[in-house]
N, C-alpha and C. Protein backbone atom coordinates (compact mmCIF):
# COMPACT_ATOMS: atom_id res chain seq x y z
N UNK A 1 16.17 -20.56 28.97
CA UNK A 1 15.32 -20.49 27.80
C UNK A 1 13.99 -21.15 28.12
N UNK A 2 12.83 -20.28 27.21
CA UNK A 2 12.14 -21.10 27.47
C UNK A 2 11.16 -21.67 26.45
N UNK A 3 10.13 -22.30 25.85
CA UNK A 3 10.05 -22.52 24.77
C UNK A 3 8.26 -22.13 24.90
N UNK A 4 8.15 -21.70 23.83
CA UNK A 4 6.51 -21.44 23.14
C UNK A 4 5.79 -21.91 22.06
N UNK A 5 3.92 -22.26 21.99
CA UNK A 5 3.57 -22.80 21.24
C UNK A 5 2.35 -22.14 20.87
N UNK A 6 2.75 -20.74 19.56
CA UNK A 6 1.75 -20.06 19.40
C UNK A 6 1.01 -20.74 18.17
N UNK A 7 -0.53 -20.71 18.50
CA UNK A 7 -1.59 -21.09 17.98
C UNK A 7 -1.16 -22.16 16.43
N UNK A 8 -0.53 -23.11 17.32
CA UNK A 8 -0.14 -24.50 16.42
C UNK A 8 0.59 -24.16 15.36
N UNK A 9 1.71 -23.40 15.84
CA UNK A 9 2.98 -22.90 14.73
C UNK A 9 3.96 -23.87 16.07
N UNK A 10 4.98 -23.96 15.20
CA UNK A 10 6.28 -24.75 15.59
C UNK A 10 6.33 -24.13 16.94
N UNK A 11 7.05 -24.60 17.90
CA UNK A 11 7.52 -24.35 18.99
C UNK A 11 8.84 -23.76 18.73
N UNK A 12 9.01 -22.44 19.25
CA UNK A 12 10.50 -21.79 19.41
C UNK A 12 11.24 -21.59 20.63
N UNK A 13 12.25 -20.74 20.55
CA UNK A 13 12.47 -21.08 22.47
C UNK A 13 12.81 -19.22 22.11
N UNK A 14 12.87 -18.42 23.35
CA UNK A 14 12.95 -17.53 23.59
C UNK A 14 14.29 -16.92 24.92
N UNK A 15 15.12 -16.11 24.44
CA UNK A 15 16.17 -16.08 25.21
C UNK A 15 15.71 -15.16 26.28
N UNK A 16 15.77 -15.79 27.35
CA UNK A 16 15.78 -15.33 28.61
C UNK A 16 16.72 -13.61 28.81
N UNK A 17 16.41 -12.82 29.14
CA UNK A 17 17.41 -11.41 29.34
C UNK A 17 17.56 -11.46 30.51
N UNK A 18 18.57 -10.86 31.03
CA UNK A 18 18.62 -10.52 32.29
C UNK A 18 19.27 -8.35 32.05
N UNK A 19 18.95 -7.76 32.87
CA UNK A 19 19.15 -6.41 33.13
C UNK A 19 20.54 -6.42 32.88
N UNK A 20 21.80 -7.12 33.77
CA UNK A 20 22.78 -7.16 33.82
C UNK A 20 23.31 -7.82 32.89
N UNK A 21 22.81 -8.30 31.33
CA UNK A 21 23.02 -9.54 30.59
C UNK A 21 24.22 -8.62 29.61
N UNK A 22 25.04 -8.91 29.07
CA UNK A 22 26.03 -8.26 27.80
C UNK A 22 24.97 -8.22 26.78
N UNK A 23 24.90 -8.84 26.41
CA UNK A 23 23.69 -8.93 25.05
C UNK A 23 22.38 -8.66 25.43
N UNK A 24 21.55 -7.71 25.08
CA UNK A 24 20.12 -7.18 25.45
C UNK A 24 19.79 -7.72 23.73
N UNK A 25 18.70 -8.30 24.16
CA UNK A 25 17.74 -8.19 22.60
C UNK A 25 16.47 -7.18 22.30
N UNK A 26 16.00 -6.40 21.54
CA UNK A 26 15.42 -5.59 21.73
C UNK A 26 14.51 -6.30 20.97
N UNK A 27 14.13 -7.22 19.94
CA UNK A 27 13.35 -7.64 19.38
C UNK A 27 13.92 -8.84 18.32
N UNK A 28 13.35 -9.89 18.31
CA UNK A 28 13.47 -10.91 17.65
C UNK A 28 12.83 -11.31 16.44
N UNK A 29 13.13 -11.92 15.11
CA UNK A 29 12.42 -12.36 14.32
C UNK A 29 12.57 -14.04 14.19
N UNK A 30 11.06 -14.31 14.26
CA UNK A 30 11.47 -16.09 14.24
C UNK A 30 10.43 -16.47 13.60
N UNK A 31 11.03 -18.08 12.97
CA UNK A 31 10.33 -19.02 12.06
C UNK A 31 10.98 -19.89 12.03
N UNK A 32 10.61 -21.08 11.29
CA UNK A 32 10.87 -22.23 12.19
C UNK A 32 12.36 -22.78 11.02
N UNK A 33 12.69 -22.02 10.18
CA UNK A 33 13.41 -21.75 9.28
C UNK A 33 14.94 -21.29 9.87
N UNK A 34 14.71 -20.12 10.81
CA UNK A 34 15.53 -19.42 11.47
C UNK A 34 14.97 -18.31 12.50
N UNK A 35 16.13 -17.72 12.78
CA UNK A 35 15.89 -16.62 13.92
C UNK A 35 17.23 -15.66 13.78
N UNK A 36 16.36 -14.13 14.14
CA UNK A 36 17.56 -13.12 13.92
C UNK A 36 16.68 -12.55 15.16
N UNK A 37 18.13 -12.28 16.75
CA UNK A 37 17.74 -11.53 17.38
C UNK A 37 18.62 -10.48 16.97
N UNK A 38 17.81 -9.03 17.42
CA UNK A 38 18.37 -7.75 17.28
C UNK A 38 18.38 -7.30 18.39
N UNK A 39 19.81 -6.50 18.91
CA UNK A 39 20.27 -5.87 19.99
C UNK A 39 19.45 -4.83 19.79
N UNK A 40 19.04 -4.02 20.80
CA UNK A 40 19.02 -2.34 20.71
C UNK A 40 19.66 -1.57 19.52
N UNK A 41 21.10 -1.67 20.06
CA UNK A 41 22.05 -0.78 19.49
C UNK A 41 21.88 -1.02 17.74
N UNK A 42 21.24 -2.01 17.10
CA UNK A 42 21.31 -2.42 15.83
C UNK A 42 20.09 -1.86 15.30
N UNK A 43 18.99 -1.48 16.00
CA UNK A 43 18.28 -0.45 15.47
C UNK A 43 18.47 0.98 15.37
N UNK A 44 18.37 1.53 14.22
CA UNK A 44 18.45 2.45 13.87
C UNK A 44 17.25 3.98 13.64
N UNK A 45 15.58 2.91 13.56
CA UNK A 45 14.91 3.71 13.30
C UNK A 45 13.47 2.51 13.92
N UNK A 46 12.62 3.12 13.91
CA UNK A 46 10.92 2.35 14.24
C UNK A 46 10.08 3.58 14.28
N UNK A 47 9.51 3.47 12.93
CA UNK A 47 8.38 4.57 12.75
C UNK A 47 7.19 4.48 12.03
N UNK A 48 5.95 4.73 12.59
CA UNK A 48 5.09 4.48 12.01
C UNK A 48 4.78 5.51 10.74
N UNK A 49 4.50 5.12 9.62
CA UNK A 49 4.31 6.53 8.68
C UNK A 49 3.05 6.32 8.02
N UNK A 50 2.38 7.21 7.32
CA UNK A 50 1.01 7.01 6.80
C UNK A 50 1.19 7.11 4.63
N UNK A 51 2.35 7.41 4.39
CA UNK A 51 2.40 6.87 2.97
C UNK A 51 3.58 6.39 2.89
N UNK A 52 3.66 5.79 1.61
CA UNK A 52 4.84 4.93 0.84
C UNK A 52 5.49 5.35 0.05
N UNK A 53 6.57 5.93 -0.46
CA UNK A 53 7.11 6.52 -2.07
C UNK A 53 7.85 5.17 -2.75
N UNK A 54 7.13 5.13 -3.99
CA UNK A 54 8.32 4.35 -4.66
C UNK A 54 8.77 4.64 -5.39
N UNK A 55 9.66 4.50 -6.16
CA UNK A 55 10.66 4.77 -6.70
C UNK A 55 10.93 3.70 -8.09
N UNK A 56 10.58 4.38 -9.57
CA UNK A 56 11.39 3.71 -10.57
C UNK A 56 12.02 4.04 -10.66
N UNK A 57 13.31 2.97 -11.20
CA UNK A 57 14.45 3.47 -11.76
C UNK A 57 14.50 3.60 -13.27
N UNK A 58 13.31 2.40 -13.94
CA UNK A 58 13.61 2.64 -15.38
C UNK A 58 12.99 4.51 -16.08
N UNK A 59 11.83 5.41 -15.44
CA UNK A 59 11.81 6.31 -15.68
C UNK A 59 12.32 7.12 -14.52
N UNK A 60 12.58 6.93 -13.96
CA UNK A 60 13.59 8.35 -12.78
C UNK A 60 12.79 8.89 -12.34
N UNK A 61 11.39 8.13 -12.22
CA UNK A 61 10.36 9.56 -10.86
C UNK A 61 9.77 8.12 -9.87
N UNK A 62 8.98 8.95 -9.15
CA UNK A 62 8.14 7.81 -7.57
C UNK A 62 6.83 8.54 -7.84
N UNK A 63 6.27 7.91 -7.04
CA UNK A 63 4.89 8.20 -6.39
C UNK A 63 4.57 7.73 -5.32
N UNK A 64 3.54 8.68 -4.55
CA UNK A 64 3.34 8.45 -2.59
C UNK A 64 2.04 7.93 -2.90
N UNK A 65 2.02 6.82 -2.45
CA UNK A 65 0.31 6.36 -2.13
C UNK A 65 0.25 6.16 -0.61
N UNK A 66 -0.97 6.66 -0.23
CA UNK A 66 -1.85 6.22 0.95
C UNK A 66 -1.45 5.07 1.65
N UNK A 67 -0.55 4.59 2.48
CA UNK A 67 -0.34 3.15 2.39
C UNK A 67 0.57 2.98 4.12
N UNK A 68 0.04 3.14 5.05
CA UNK A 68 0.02 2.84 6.23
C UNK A 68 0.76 2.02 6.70
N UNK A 69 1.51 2.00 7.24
CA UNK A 69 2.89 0.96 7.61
C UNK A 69 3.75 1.50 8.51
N UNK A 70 4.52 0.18 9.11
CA UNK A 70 6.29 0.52 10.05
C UNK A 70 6.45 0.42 9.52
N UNK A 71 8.29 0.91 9.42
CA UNK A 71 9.30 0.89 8.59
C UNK A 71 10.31 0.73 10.47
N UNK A 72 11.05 -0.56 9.88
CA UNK A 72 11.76 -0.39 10.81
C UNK A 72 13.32 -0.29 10.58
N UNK A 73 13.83 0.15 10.67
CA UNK A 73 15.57 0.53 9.73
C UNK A 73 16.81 -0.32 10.91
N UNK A 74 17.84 -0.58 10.38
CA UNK A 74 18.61 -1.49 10.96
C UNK A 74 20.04 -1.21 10.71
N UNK A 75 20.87 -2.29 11.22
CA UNK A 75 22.38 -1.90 10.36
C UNK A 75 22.55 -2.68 9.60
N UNK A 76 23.82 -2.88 8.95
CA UNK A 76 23.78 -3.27 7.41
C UNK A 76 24.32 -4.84 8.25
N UNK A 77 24.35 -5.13 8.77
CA UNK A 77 24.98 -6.59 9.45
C UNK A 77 23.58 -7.06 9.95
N UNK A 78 22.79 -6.59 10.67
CA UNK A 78 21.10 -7.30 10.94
C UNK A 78 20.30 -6.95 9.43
N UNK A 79 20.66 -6.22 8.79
CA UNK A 79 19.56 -6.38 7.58
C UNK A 79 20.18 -7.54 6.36
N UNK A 80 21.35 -7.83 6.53
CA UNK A 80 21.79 -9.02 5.72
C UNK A 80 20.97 -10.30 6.17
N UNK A 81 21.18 -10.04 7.51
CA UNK A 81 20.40 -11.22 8.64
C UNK A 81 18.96 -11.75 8.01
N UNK A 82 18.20 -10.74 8.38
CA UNK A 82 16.93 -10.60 7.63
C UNK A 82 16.86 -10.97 6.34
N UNK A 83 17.12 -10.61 5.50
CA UNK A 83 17.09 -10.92 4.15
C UNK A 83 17.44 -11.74 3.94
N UNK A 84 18.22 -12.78 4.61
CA UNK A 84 18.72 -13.88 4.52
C UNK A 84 17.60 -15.15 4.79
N UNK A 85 17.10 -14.43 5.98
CA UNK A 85 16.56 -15.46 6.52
C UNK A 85 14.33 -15.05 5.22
N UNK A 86 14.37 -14.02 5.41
CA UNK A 86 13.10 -13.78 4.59
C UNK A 86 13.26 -14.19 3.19
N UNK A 87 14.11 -14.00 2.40
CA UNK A 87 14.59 -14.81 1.17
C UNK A 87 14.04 -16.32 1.40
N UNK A 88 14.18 -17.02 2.21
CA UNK A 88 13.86 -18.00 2.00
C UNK A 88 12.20 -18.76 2.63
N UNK A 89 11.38 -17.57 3.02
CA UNK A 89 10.24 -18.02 3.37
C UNK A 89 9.13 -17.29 2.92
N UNK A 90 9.42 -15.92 1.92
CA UNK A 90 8.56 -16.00 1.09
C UNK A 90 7.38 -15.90 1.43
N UNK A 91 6.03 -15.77 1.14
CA UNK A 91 4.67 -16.71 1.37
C UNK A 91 4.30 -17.08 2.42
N UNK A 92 4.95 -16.82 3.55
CA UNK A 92 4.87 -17.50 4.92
C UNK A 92 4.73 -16.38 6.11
N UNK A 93 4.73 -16.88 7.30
CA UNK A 93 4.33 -15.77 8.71
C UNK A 93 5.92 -15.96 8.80
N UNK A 94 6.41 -14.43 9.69
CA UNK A 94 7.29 -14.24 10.65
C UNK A 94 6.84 -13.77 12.04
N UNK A 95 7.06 -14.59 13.01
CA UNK A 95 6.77 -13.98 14.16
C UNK A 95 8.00 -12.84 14.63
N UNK A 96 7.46 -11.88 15.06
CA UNK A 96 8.05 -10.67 15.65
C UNK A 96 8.06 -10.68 17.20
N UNK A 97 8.85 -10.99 17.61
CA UNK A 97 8.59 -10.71 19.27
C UNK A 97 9.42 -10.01 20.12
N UNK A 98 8.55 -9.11 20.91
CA UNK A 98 9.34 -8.51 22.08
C UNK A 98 9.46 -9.03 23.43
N UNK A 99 10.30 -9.23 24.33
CA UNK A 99 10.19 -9.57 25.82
C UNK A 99 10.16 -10.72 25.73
N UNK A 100 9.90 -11.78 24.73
CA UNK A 100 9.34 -13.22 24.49
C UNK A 100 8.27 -13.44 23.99
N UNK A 101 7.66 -12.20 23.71
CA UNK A 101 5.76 -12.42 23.37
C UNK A 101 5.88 -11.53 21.77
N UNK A 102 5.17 -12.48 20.92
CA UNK A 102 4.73 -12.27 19.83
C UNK A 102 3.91 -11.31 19.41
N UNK A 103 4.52 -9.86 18.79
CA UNK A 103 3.50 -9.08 18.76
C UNK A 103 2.71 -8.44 17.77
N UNK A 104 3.35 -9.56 16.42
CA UNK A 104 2.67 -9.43 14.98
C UNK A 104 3.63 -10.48 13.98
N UNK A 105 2.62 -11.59 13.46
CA UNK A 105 3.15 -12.33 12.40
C UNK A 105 2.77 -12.06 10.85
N UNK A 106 3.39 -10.94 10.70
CA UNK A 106 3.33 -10.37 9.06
C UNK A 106 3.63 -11.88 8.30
N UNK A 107 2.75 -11.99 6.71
CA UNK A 107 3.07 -12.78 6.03
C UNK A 107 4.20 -12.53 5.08
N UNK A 108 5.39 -12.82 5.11
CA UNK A 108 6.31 -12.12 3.77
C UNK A 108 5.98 -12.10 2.56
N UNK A 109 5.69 -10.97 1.87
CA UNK A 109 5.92 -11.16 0.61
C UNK A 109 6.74 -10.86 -0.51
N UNK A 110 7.49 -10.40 -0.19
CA UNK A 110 8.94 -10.34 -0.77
C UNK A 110 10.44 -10.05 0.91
N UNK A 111 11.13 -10.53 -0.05
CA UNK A 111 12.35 -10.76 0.91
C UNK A 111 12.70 -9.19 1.20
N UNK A 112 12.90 -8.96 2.47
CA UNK A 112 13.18 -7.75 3.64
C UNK A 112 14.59 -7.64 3.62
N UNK A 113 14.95 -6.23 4.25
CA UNK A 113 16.14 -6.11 4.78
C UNK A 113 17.29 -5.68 3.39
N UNK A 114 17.02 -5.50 2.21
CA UNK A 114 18.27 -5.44 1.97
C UNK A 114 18.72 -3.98 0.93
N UNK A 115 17.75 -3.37 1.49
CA UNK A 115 18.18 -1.73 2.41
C UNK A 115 18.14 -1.44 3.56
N UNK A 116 18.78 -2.93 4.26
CA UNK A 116 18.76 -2.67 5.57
C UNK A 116 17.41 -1.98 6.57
N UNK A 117 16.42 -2.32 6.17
CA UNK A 117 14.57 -1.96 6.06
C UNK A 117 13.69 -2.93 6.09
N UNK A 118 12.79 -3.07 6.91
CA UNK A 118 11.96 -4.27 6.94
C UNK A 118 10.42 -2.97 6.74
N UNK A 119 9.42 -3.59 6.36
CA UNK A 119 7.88 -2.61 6.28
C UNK A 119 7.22 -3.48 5.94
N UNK A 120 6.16 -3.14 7.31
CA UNK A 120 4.74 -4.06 7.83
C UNK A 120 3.88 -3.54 7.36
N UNK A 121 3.17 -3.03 6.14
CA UNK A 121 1.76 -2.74 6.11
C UNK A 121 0.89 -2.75 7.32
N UNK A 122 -0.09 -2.23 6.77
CA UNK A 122 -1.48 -1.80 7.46
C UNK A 122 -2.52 -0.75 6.75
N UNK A 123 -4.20 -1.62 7.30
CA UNK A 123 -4.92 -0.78 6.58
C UNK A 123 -5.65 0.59 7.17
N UNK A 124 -5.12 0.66 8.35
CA UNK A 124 -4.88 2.00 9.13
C UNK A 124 -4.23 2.64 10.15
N UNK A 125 -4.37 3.66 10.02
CA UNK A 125 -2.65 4.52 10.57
C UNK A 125 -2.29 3.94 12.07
N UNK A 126 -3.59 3.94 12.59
CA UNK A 126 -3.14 3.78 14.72
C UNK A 126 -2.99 2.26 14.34
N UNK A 127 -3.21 1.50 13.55
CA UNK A 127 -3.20 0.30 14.09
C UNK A 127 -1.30 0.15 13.67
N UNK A 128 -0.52 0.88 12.73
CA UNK A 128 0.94 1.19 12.52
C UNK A 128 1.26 1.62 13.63
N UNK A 129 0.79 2.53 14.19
CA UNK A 129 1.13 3.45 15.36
C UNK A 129 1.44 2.94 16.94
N UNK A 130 0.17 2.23 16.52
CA UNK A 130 0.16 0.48 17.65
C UNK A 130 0.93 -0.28 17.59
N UNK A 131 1.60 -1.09 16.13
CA UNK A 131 2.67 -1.48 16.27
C UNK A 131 3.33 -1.39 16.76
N UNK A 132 4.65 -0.02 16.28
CA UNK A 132 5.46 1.13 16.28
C UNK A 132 5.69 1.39 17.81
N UNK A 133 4.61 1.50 18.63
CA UNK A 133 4.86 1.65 20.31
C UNK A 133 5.31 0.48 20.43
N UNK A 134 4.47 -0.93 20.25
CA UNK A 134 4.85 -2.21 20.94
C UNK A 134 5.93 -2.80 20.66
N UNK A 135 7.00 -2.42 19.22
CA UNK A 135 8.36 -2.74 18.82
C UNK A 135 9.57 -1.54 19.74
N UNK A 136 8.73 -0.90 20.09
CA UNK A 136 9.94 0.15 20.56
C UNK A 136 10.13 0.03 22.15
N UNK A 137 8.74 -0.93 22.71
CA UNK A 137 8.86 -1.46 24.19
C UNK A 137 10.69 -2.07 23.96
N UNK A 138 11.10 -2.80 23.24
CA UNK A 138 12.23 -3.27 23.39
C UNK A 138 13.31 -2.91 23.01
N UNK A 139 12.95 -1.31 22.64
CA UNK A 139 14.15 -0.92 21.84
C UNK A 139 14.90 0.12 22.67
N UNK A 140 13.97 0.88 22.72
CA UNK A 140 14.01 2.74 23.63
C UNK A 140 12.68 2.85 24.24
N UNK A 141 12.39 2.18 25.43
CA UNK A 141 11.24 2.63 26.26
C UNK A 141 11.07 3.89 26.60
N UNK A 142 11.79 4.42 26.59
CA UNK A 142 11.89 6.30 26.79
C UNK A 142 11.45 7.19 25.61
N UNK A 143 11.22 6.43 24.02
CA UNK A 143 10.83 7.15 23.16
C UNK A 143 9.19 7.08 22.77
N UNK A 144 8.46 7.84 22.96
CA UNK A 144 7.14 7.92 22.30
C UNK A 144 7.34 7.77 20.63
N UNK A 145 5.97 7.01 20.74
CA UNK A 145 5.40 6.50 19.22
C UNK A 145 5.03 7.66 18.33
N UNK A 146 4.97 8.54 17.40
CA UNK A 146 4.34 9.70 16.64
C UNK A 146 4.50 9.74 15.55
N UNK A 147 3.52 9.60 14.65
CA UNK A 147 3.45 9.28 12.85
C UNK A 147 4.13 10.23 11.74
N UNK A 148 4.38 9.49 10.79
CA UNK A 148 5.93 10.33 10.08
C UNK A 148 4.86 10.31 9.08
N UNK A 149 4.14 11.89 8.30
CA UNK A 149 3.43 12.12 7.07
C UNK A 149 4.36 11.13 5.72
């Protein structure tokens, strides 16, 4: 392990992989609160998309706004994870990291994960798209990045 000290946030430590390791992490979430690494196999989806639908339930219709973001989808055992750990920080940065290196500290603003779904905003599409490649370095290096209307 080894430990890091990004721009005067807590020091974390970062698990070393090896090729031959049982456990591969494909991407990590950390704060000084907690940490949820995610295997490969526990992702399900990483896509950049260029709108949002939401959904009321008290009148039974949605609407798509303009609204630029990952969506990264999970299983129902890492999105408990998440939500567990985002429930309780709220208001605050999560560092995201691949390989060991930090590659976006979204501020939470509401607690993630429990549609098994985490979503990063953005105020334009390539800079999602940019994400979306640099989360999938650790997931499926073999899959290209390409935006979901």
């Amino acid at each position: 392990m080894r430990s890091n000290r990004i721009k005067g946030k807590p020091a974390f430590s970062v698990i070393e992989g090896r090729a031959d390791a049982r456990v591969r992490i494909a991407l990590s979430l950390v704060h000084s609160r907690g940490r949820v690494d995610v295997p490969p196999d526990e992702i399900l989806e990483i896509e950049a998309k260029a709108e949002k639908t939401f959904f009321f339930s008290d009148t039974w219709t949605s609407k798509t706004y303009p609204l630029p973001h990952v969506q990264l989808t999970f299983t129902p055992r890492i999105g408990t994870l998440i939500h567990r750990l985002t429930s309780q920080i709220v208001g605050e940065a999560l560092d995201i990291a691949v390989a060991g290196k930090v590659v976006i500290s979204p501020v939470i603003r509401e607690p993630q994960g429990l549609r098994e779904s985490m979503s990063i905003g953005f105020c334009d599409l390539e800079d999602a798209i940019g994400l979306a490649a640099k989360l999938r370095e650790g997931w499926r290096p073999d899959v290209s990045c390409v935006p979901v209307p």
